[in-house]
Protein backbone atom coordinates (compact mmCIF):
# COMPACT_ATOMS: atom_id res chain seq x y z
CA UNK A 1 34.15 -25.60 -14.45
CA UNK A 2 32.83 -28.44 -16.33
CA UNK A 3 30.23 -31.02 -14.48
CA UNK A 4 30.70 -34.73 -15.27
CA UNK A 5 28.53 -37.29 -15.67
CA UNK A 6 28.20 -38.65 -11.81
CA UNK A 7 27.76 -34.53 -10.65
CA UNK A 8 24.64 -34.63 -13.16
CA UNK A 9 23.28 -37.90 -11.75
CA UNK A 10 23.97 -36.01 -7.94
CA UNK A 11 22.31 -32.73 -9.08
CA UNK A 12 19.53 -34.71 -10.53
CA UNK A 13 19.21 -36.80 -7.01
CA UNK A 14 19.58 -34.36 -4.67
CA UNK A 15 16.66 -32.03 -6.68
CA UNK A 16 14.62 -35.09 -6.66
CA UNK A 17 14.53 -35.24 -10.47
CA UNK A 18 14.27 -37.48 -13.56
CA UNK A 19 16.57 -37.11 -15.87
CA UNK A 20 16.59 -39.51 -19.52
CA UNK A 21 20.19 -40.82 -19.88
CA UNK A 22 20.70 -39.52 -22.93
CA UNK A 23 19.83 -35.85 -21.84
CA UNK A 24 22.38 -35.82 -19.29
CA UNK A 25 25.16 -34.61 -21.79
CA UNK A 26 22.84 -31.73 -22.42
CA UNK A 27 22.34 -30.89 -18.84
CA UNK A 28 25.62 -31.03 -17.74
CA UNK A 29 26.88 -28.36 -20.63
CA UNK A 30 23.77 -26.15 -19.65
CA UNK A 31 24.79 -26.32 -15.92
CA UNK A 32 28.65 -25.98 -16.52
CA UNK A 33 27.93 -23.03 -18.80
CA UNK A 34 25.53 -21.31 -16.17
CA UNK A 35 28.31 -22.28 -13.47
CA UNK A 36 31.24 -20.62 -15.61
CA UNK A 37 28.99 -17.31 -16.18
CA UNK A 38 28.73 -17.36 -11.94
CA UNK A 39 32.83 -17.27 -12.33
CA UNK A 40 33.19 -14.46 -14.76
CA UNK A 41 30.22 -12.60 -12.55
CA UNK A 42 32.53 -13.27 -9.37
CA UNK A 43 35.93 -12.09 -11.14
CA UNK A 44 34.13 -8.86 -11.86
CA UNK A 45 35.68 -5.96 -9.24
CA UNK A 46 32.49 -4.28 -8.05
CA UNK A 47 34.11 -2.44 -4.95
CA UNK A 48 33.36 0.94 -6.42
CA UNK A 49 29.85 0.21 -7.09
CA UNK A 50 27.88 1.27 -4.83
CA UNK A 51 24.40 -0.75 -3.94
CA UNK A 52 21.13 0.28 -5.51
CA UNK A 53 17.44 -0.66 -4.13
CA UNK A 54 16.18 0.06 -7.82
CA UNK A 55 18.23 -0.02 -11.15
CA UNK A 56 16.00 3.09 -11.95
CA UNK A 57 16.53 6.73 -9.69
CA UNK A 58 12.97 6.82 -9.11
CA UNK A 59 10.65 8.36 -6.47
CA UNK A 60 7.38 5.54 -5.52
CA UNK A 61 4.19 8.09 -5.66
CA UNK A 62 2.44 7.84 -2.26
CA UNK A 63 -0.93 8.61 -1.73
CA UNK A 64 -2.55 9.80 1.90
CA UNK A 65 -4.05 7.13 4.22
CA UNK A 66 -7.18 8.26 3.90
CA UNK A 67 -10.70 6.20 4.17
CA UNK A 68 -12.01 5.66 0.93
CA UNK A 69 -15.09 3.77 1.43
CA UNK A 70 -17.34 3.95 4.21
CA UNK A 71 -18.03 1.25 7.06
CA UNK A 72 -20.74 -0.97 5.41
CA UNK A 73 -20.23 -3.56 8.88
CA UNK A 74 -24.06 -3.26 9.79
CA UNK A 75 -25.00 -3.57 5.94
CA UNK A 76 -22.89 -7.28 5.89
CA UNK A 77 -23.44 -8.40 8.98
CA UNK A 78 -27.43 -8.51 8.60
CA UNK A 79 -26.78 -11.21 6.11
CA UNK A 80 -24.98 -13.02 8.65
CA UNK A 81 -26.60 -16.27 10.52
CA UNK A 82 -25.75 -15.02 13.97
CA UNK A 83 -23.85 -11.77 14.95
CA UNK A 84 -22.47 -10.70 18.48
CA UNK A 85 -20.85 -7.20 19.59
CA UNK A 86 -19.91 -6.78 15.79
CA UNK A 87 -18.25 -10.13 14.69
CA UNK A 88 -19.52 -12.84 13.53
CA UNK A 89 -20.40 -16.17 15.62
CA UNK A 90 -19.25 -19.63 14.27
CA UNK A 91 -20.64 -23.04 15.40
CA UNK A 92 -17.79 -24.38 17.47
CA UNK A 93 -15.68 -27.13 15.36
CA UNK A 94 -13.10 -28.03 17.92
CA UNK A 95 -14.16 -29.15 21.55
């Protein structure tokens, strides 16, 4: 599929984008060539493939959910301006 002149210009509008006249030959070989890979990509019979999360057959290591760290809440919040049932009190910004 090869993109003409006018498709460029349309490409170019619709993405909201400047293009320099003379680039536009440029453009539209780099978009027809991208557009004729998509073809050869679609011609390919892939019915016997079967789907794949991953390219590679590996396992993701989990760790437990465990607590790491211990609960430093009193520790922060005596920093804090003004503090109330554990959480931390902001002046009011919208009436």
């Amino acid at each position: 599929m090869s993109l003409s002149r006018a498709d460029v210009e349309r490409i170019a509008h619709l993405a909201r984008l400047q293009i320099d006249d003379e680039s536009i030959p440029d453009y539209a070989r780099n978009l027809s060539n991208i557009l004729e890979l998509v073809e050869q990509m679609s011609a390919v019979d892939t019915s016997q493939v079967t789907p794949m999360a991953h390219p590679l057959d590996t396992v993701q290591r989990l760790r437990e959910d465990v607590v790491t760290e211990d609960n430093q809440r009193e520790h922060f919040q005596q920093h804090a301006p003004s503090v109330e049932n554990g959480l931390y009190l902001v002046p009011k910004v919208i009436e």
